[in-house]
Protein backbone atom coordinates (compact mmCIF):
# COMPACT_ATOMS: atom_id res chain seq x y z
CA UNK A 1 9.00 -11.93 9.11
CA UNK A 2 9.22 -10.44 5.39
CA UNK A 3 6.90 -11.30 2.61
CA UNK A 4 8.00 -11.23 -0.99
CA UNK A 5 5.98 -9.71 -3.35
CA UNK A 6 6.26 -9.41 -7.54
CA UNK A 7 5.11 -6.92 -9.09
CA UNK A 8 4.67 -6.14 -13.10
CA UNK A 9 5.46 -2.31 -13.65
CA UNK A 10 4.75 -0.34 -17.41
CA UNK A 11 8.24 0.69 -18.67
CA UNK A 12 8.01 5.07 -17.68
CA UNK A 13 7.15 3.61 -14.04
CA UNK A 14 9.86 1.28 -13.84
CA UNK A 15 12.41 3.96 -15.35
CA UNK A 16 11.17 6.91 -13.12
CA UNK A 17 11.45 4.21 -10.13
CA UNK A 18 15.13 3.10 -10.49
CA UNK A 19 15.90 7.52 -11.20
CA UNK A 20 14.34 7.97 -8.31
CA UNK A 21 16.15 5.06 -6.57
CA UNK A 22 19.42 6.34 -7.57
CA UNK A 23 19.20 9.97 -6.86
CA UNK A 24 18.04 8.90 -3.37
CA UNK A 25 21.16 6.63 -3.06
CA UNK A 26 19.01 3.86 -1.57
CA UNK A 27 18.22 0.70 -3.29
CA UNK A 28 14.87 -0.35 -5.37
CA UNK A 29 13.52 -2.41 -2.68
CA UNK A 30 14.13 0.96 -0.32
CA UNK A 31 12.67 3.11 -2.53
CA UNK A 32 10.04 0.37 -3.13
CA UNK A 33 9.06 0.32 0.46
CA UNK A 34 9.14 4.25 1.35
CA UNK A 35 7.03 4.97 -1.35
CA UNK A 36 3.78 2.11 0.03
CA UNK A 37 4.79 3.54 3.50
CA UNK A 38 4.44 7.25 2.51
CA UNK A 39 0.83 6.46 0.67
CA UNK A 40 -0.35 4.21 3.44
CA UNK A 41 0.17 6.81 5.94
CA UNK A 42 -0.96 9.67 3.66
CA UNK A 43 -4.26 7.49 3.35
CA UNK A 44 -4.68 7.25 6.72
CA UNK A 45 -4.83 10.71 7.47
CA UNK A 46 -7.28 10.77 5.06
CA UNK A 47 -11.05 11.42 6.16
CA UNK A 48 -12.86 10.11 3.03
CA UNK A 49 -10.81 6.95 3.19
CA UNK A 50 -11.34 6.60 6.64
CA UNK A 51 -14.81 6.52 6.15
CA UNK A 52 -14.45 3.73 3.40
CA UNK A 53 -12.70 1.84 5.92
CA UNK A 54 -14.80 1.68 8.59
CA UNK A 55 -17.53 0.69 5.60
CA UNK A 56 -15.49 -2.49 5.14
CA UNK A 57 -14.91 -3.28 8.62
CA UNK A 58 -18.36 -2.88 9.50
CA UNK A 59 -19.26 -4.94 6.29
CA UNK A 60 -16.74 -7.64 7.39
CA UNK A 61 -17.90 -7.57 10.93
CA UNK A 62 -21.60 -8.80 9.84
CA UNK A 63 -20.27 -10.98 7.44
CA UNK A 64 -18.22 -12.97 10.41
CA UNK A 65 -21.03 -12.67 12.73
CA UNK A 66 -23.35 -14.84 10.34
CA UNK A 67 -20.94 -17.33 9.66
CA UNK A 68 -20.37 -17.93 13.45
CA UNK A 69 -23.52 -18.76 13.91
């Protein structure tokens, strides 16, 4: 299932966005979408942000034990 999102961007983003879009030939939503795929996997490969994750998880992890108590 899709989710909809908005999102607000500052007027150079927006422009370089819809260049970008075009000179790709795909749409905004396309271009949209490669771009969070392309820096979610580029984060994941990431050691330092690894690291941050498994922070949270571990954080979250506690934080869930205690309230099942």
């Amino acid at each position: 299932m899709t989710k909809n999102f908005t999102i607000r961007l500052d007027p150079d983003l927006a422009s370089d966005t819809e260049a970008l879009a075009r000179a790709e030939g795909w749409s905004l939503n396309e271009t949209i979408k490669v771009a969070l795929r392309e820096a979610i996997e580029r984060r994941q490969n990431d050691p330092d942000f690894r690291v941050r994750l498994r922070t949270i998880i571990e954080q979250d992890r506690e934080l869930l034990e205690r309230l099942a108590k």
